[in-house]
C-alpha atoms as a PDB file:
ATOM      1  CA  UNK A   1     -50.052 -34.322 -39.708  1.00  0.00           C
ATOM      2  CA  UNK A   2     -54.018 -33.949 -39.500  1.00  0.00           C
ATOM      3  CA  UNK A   3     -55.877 -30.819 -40.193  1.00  0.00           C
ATOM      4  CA  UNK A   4     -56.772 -31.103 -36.065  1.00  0.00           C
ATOM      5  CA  UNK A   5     -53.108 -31.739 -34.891  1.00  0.00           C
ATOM      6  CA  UNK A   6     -51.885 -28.915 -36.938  1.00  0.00           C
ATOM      7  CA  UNK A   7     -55.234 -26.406 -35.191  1.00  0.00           C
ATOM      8  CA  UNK A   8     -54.400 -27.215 -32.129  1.00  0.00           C
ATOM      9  CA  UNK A   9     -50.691 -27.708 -32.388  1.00  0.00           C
ATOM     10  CA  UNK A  10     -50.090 -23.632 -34.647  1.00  0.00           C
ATOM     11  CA  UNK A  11     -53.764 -22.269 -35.412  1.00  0.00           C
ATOM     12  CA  UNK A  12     -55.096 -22.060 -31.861  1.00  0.00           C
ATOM     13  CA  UNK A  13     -52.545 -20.354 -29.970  1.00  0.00           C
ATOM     14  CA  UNK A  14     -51.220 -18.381 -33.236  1.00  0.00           C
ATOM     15  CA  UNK A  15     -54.925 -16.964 -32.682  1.00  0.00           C
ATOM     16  CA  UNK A  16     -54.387 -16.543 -28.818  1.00  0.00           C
ATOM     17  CA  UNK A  17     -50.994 -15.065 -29.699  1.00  0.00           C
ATOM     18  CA  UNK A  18     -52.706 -12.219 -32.440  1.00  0.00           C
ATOM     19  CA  UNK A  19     -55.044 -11.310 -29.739  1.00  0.00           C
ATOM     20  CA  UNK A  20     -52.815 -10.541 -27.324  1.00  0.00           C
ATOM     21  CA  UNK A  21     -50.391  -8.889 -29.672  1.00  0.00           C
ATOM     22  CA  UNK A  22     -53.600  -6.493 -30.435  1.00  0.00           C
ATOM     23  CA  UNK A  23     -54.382  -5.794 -26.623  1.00  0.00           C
ATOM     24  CA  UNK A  24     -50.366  -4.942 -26.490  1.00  0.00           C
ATOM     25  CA  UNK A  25     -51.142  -3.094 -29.716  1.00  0.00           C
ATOM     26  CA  UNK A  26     -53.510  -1.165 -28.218  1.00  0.00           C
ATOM     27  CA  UNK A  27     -51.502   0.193 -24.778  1.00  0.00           C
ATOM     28  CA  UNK A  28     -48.274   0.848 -26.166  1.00  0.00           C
ATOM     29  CA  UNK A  29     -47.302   4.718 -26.549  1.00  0.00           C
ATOM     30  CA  UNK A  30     -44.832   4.676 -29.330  1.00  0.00           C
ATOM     31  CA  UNK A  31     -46.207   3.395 -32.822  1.00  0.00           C
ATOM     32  CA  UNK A  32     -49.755   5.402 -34.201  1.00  0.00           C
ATOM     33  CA  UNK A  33     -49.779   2.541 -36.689  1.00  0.00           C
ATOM     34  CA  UNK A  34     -50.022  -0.092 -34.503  1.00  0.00           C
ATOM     35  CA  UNK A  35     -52.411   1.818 -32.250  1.00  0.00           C
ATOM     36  CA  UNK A  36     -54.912   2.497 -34.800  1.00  0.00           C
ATOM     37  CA  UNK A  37     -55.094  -1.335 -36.433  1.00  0.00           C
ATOM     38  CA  UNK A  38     -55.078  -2.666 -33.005  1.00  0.00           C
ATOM     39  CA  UNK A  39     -58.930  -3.274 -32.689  1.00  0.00           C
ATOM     40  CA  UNK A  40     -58.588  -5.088 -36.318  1.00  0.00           C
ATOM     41  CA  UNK A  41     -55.627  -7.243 -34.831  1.00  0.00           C
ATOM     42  CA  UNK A  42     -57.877  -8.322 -31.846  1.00  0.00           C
ATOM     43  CA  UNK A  43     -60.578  -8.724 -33.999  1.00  0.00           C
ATOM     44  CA  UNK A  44     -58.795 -11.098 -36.699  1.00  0.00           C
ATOM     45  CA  UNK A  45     -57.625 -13.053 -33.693  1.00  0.00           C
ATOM     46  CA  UNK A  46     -60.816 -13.138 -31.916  1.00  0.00           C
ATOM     47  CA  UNK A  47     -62.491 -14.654 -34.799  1.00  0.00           C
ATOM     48  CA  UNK A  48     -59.706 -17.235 -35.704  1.00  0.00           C
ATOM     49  CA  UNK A  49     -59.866 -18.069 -32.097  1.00  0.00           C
ATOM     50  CA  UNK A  50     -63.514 -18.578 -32.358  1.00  0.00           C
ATOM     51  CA  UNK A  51     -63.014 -20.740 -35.443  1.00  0.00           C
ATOM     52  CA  UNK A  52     -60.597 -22.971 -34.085  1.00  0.00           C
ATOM     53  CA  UNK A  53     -62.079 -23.626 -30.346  1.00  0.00           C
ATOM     54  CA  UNK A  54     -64.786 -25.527 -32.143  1.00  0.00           C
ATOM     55  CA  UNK A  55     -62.487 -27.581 -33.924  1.00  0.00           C
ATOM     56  CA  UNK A  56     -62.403 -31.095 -31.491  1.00  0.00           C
ATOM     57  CA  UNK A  57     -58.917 -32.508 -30.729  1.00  0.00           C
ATOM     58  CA  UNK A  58     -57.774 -35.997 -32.521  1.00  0.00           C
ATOM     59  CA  UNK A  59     -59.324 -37.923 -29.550  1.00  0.00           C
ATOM     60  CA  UNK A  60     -63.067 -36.516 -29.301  1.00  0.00           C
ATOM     61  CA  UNK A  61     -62.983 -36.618 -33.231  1.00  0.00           C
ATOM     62  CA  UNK A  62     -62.399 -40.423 -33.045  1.00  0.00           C
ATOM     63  CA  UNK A  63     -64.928 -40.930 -30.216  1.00  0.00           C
ATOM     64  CA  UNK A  64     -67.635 -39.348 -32.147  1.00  0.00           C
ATOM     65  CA  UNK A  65     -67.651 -40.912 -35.153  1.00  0.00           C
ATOM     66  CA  UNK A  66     -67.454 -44.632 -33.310  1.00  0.00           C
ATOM     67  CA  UNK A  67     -70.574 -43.354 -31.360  1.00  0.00           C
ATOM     68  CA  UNK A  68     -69.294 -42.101 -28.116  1.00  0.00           C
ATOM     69  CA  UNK A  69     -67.071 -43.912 -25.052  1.00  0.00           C
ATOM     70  CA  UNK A  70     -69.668 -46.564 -23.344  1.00  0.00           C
ATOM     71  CA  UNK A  71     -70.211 -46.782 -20.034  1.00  0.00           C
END
């Protein structure tokens, strides 16, 4: 497995996933733990999230580097 099958297979939505764990974080009434890091759990996955959307899939990867699909 590639470095770009495993982003976009676990990184990328293990990213989504932390970011909406923090938003949950955030609303939920019970924990004062889990309320206070919530802005650092958003954060963490805002920035992986950012990291691996500019990671390009297998195919675009390929494409580039044989100069582009012609037309």
């Amino acid at each position: 497995m590639t470095f770009r099958q495993l982003n976009e297979r676990y990184l990328s939505p293990a990213s989504q996933t932390l970011m909406i764990f923090g938003i949950i974080a955030l609303c939920q009434p019970w924990s004062l733990a889990l309320h206070r890091y919530s802005a650092t759990i958003m954060l963490i996955g805002l920035v992986g999230f950012l990291i691996t959307s500019h990671i390009p899939p297998e195919q675009e990867a390929e494409e580039a580097q044989e100069g582009g699909p012609t037309r």
